[in-house]
PDB file of N, CA and C in Angstrom:
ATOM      1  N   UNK A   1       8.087  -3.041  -0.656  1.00  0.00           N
ATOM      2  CA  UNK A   1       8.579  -2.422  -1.864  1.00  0.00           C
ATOM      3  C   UNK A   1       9.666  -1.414  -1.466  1.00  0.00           C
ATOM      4  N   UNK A   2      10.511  -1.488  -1.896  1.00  0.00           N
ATOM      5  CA  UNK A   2      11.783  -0.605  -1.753  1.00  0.00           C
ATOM      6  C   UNK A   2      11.699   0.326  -3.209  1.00  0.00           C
ATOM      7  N   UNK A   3      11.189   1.387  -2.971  1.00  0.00           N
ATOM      8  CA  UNK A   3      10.962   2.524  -3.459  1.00  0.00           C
ATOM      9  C   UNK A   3      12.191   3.205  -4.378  1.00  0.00           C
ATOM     10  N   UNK A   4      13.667   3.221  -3.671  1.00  0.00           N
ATOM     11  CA  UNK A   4      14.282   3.831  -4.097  1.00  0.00           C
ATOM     12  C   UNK A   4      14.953   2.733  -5.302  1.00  0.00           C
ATOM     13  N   UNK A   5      14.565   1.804  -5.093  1.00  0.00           N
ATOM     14  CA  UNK A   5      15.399   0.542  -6.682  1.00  0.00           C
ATOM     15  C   UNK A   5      15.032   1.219  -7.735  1.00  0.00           C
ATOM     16  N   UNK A   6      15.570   1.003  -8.662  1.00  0.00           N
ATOM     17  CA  UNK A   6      15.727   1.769 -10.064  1.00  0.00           C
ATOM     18  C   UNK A   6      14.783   1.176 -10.908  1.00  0.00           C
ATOM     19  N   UNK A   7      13.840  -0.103 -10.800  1.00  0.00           N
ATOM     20  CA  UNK A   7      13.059  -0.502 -11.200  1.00  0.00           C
ATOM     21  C   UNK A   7      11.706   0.453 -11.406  1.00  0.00           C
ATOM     22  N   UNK A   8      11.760   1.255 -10.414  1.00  0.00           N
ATOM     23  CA  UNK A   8      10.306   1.827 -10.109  1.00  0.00           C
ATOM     24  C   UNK A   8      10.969   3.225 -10.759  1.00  0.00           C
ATOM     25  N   UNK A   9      11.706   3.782 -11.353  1.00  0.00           N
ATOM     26  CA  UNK A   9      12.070   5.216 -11.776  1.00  0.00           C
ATOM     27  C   UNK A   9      11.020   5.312 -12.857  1.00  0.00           C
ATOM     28  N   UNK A  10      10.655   4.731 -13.711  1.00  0.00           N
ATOM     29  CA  UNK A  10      10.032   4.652 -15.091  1.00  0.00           C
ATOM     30  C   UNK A  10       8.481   3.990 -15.327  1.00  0.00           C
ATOM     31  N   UNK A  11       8.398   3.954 -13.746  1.00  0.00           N
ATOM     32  CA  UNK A  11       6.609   3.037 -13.722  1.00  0.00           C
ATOM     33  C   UNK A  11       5.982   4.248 -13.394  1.00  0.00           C
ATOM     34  N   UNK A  12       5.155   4.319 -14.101  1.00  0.00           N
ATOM     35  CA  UNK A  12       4.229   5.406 -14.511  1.00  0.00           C
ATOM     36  C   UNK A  12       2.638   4.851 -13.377  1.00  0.00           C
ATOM     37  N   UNK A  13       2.844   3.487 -12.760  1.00  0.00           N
ATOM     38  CA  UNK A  13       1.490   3.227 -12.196  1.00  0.00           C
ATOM     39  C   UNK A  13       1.257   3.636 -11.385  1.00  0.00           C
ATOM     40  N   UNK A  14       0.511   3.773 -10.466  1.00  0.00           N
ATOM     41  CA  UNK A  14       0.169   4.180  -9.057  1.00  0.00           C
ATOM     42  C   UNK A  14       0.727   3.412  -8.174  1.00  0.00           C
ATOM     43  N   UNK A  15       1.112   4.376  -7.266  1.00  0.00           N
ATOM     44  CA  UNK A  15       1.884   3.107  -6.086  1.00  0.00           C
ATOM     45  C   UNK A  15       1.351   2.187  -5.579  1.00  0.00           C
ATOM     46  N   UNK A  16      -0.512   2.014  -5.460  1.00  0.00           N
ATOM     47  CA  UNK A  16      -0.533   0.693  -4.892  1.00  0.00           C
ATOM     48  C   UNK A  16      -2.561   0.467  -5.449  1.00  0.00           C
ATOM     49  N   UNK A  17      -2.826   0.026  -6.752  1.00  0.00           N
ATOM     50  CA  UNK A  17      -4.187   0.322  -7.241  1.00  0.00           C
ATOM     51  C   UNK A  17      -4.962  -0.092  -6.423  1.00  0.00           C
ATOM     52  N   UNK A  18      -4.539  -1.426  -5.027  1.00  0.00           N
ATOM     53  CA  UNK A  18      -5.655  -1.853  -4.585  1.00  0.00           C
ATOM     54  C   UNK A  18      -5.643  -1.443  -3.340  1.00  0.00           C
ATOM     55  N   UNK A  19      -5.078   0.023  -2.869  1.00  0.00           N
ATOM     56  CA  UNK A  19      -5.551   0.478  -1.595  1.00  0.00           C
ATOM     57  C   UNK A  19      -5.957   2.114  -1.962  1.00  0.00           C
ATOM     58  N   UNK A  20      -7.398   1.914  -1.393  1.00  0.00           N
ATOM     59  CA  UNK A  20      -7.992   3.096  -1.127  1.00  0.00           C
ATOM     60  C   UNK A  20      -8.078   4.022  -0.414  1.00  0.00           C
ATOM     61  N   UNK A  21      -6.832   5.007  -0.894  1.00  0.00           N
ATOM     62  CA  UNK A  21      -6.967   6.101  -0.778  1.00  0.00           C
ATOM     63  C   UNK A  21      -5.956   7.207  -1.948  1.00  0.00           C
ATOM     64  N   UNK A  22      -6.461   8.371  -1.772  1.00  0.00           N
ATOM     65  CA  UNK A  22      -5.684   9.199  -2.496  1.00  0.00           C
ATOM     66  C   UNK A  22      -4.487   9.254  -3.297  1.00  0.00           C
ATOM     67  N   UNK A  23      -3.636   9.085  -1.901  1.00  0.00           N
ATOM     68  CA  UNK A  23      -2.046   9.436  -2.667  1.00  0.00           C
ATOM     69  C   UNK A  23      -1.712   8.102  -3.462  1.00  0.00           C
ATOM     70  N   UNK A  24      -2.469   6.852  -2.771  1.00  0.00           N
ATOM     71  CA  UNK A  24      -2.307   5.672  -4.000  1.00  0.00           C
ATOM     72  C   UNK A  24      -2.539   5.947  -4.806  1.00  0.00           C
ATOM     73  N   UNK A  25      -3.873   6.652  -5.565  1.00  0.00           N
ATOM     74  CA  UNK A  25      -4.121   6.410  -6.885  1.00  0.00           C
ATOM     75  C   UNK A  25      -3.755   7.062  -7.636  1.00  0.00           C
ATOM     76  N   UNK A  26      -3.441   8.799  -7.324  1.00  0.00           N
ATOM     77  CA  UNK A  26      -3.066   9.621  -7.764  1.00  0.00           C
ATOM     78  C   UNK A  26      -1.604  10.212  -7.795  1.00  0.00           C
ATOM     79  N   UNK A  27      -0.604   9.438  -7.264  1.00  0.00           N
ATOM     80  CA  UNK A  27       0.746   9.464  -7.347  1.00  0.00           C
ATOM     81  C   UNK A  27       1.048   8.240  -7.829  1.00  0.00           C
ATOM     82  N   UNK A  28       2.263   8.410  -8.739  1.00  0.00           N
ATOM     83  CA  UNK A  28       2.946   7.077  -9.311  1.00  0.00           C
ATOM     84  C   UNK A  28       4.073   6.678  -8.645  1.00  0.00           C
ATOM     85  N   UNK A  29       4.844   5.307  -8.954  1.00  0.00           N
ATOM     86  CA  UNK A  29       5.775   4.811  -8.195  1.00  0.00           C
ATOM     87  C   UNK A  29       6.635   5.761  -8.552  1.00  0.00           C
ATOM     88  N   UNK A  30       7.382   5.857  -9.743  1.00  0.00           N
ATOM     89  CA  UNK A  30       8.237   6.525 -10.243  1.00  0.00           C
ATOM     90  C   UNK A  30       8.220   8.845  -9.810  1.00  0.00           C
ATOM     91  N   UNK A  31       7.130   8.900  -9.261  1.00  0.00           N
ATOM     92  CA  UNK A  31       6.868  10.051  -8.870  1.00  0.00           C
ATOM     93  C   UNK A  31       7.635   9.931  -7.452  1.00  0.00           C
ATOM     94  N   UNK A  32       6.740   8.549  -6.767  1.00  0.00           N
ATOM     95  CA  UNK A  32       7.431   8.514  -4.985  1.00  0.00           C
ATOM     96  C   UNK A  32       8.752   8.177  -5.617  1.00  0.00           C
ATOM     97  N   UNK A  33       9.554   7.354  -6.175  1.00  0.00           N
ATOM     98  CA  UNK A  33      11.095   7.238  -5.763  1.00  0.00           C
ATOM     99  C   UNK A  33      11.674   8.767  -6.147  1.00  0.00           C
ATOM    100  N   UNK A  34      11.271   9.450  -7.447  1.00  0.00           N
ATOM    101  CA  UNK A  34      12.276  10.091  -7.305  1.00  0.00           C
ATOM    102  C   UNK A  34      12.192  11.651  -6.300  1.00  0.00           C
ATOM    103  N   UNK A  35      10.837  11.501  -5.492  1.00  0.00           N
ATOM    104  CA  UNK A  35      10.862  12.663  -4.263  1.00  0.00           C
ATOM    105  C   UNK A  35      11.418  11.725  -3.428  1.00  0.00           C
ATOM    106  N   UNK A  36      11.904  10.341  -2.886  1.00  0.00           N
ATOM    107  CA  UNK A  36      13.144   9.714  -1.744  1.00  0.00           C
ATOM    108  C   UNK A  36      13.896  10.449  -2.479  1.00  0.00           C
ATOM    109  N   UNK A  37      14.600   9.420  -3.500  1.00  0.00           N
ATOM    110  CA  UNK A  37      15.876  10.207  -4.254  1.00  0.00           C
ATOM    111  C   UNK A  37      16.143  11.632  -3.929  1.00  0.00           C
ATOM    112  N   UNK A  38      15.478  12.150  -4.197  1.00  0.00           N
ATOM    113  CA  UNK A  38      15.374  14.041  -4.280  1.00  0.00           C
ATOM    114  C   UNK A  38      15.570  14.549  -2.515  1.00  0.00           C
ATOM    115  N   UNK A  39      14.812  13.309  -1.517  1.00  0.00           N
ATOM    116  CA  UNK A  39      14.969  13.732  -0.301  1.00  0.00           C
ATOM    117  C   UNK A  39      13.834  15.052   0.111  1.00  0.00           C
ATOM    118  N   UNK A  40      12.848  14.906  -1.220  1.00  0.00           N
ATOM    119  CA  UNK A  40      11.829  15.887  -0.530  1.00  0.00           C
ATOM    120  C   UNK A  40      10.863  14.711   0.863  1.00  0.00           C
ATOM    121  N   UNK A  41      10.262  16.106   1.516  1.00  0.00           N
ATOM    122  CA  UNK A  41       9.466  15.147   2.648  1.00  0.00           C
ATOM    123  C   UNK A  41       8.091  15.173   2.358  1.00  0.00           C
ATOM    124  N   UNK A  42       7.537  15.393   1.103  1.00  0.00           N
ATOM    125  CA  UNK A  42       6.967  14.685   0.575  1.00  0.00           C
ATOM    126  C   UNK A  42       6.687  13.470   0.326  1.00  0.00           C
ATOM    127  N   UNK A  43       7.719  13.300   0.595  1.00  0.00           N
ATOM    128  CA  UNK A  43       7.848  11.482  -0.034  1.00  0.00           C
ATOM    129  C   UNK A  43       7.459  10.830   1.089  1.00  0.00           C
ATOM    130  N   UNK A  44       7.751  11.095   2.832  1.00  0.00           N
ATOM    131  CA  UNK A  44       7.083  10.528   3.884  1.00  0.00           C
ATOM    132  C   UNK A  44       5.831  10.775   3.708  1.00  0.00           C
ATOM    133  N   UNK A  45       4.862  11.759   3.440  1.00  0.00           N
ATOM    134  CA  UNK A  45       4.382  12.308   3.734  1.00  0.00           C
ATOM    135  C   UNK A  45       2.852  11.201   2.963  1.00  0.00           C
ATOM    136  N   UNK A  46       3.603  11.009   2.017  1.00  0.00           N
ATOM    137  CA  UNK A  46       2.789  10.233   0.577  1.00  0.00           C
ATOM    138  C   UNK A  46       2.504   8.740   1.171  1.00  0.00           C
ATOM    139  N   UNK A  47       4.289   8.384   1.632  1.00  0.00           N
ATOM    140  CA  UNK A  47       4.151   7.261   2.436  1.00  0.00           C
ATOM    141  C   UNK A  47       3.442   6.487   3.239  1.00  0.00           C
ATOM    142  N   UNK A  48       3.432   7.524   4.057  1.00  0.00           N
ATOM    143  CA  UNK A  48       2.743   7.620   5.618  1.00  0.00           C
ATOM    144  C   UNK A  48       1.328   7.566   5.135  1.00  0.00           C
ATOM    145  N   UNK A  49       0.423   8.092   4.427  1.00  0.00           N
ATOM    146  CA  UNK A  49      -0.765   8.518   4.114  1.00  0.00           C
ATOM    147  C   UNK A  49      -0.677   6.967   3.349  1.00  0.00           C
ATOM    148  N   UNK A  50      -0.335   6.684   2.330  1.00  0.00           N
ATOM    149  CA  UNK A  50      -0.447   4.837   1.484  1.00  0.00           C
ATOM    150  C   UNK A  50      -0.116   4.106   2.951  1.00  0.00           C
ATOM    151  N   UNK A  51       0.351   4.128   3.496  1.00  0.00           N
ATOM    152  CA  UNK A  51       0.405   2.701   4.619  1.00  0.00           C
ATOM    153  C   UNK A  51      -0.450   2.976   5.583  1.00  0.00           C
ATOM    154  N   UNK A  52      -0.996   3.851   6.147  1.00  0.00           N
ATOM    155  CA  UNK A  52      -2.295   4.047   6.736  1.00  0.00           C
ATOM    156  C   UNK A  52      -3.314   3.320   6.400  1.00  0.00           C
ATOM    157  N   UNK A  53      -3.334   3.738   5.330  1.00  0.00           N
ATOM    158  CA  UNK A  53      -4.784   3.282   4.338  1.00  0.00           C
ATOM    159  C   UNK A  53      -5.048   1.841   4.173  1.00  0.00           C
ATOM    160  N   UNK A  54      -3.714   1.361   4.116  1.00  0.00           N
ATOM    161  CA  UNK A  54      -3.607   0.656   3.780  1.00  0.00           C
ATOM    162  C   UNK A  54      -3.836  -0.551   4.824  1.00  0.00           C
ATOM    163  N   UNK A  55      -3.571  -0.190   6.339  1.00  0.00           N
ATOM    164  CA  UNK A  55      -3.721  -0.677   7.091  1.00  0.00           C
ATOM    165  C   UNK A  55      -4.676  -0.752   7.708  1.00  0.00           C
ATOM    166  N   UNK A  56      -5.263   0.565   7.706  1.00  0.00           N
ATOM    167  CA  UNK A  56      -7.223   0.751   8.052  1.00  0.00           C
ATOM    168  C   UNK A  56      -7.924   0.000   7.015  1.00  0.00           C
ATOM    169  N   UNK A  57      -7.875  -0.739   6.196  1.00  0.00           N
ATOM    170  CA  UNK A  57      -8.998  -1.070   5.333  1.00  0.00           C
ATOM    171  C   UNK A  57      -8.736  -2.477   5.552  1.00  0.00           C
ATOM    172  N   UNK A  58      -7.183  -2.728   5.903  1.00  0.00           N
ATOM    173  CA  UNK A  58      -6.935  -4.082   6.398  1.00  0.00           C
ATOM    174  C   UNK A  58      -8.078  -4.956   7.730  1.00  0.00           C
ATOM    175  N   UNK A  59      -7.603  -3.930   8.749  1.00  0.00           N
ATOM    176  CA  UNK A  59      -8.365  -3.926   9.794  1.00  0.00           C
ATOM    177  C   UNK A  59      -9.748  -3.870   9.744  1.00  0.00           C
ATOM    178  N   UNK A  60     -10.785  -3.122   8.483  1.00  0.00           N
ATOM    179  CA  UNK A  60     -12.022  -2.838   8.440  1.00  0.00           C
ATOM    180  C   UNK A  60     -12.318  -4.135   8.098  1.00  0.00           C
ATOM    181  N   UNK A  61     -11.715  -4.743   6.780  1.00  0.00           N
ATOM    182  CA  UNK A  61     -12.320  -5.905   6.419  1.00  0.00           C
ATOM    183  C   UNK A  61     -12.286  -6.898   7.306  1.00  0.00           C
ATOM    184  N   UNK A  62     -11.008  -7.384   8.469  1.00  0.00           N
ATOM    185  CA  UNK A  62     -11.120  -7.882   9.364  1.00  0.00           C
ATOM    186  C   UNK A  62     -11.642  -8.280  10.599  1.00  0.00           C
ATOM    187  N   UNK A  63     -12.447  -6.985  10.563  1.00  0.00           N
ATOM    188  CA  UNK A  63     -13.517  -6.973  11.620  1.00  0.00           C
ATOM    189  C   UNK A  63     -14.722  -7.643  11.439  1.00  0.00           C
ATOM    190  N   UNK A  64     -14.846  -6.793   9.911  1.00  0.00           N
ATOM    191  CA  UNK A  64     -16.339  -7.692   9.313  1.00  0.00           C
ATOM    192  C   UNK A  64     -16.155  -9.173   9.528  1.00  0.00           C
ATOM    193  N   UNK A  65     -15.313  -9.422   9.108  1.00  0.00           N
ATOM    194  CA  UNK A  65     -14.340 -11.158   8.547  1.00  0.00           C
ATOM    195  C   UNK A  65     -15.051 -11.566  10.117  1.00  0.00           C
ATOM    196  N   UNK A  66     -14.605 -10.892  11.390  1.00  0.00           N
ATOM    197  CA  UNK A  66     -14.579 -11.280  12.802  1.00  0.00           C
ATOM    198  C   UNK A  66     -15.930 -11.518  13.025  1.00  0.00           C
ATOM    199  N   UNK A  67     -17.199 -10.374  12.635  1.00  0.00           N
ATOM    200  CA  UNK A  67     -18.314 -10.219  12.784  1.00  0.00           C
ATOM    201  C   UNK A  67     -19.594 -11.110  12.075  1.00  0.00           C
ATOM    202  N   UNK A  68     -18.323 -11.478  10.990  1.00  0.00           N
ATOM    203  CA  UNK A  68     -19.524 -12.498  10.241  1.00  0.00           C
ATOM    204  C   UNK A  68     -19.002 -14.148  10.286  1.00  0.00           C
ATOM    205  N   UNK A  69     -17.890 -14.024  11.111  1.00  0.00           N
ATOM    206  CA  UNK A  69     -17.763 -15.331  11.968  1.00  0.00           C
ATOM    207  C   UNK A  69     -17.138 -16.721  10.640  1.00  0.00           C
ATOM    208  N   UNK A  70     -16.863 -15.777  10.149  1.00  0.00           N
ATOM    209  CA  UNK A  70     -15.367 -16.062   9.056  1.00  0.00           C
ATOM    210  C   UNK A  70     -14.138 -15.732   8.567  1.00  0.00           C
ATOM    211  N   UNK A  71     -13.725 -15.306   9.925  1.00  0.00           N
ATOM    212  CA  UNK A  71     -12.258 -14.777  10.239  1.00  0.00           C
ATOM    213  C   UNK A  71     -11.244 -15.855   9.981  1.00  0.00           C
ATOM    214  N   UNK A  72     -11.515 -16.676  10.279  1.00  0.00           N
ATOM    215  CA  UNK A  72     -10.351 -18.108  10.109  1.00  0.00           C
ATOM    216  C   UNK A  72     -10.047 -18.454   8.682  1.00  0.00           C
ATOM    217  N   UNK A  73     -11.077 -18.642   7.960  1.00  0.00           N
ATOM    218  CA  UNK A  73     -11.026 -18.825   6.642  1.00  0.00           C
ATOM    219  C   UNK A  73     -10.162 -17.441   5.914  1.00  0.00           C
ATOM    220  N   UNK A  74     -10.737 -16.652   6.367  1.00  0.00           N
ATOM    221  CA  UNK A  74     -10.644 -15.027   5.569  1.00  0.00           C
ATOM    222  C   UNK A  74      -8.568 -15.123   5.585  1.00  0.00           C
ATOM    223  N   UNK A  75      -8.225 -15.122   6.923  1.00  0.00           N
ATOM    224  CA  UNK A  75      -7.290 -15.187   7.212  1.00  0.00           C
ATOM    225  C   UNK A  75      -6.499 -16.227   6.753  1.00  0.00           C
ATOM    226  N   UNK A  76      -6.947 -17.546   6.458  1.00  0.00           N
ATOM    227  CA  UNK A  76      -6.034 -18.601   5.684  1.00  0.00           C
ATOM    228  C   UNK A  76      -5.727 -18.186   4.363  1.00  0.00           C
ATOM    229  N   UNK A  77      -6.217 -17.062   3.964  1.00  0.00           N
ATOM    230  CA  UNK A  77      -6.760 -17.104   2.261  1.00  0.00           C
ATOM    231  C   UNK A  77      -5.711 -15.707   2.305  1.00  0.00           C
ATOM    232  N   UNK A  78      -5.737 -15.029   3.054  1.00  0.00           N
ATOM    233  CA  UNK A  78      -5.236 -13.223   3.323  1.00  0.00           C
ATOM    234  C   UNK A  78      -3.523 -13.869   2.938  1.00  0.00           C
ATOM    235  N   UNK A  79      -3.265 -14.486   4.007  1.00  0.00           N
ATOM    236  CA  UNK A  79      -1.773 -14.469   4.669  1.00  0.00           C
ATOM    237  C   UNK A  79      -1.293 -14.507   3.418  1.00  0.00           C
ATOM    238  N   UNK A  80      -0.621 -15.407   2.757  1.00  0.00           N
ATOM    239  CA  UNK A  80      -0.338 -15.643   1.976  1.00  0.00           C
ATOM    240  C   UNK A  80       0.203 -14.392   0.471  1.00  0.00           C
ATOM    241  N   UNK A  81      -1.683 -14.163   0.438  1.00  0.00           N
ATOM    242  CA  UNK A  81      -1.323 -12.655  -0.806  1.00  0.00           C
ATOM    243  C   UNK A  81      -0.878 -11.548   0.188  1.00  0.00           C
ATOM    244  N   UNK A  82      -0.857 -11.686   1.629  1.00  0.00           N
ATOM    245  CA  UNK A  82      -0.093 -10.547   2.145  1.00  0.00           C
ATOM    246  C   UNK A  82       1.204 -10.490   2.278  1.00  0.00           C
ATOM    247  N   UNK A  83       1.997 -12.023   2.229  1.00  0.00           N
ATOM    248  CA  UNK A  83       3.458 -11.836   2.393  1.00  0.00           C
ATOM    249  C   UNK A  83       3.872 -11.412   1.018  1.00  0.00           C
ATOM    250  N   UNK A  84       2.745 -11.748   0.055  1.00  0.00           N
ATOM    251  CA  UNK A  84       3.674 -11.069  -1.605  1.00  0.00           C
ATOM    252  C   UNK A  84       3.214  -9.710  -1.512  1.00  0.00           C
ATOM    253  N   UNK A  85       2.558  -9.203  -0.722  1.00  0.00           N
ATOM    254  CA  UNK A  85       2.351  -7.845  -0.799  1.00  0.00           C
ATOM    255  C   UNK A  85       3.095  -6.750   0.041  1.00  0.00           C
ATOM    256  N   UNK A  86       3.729  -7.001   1.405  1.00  0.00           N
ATOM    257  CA  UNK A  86       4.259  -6.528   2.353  1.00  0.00           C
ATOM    258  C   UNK A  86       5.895  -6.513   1.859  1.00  0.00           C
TER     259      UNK A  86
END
């Protein structure tokens, strides 16, 4: 998602509903573009904290996926909604 497109000035949603944590749910898109725009460092800050999260919960479920010895499947099924998501 490219943050600073003018698409996201007026979306009132949360930057990302299906990752858990904070600054996802409780900051909107249109909040993060216009702290880039604005050039506050906030806006990394928000960033950094949503792609974390986002990546630890990746990894959590993946482990399980590993542990319950349905990683292959999990992963045929992932890829896919991850390239529309990335």
């Amino acid at each position: 998602m490219n943050i600073k497109n003018k698409k996201w000035a007026e979306d009132f949603s949360p930057i990302d509903p299906k990752t858990p944590c904070f600054a996802s749910q409780q900051y909107t898109r249109a909040y993060l573009r216009h702290l880039f725009v604005a050039g506050e460092f906030l806006a990394l800050t928000l960033a950094s904290i949503h792609n974390l999260a986002f990546y630890l919960d990746l990894v959590r479920v993946a482990r399980a996926q590993i542990l319950a010895g349905t990683y292959g499947e999990w992963k045929r099924r992932m890829v896919p909604q991850l390239k529309t998501r990335l």
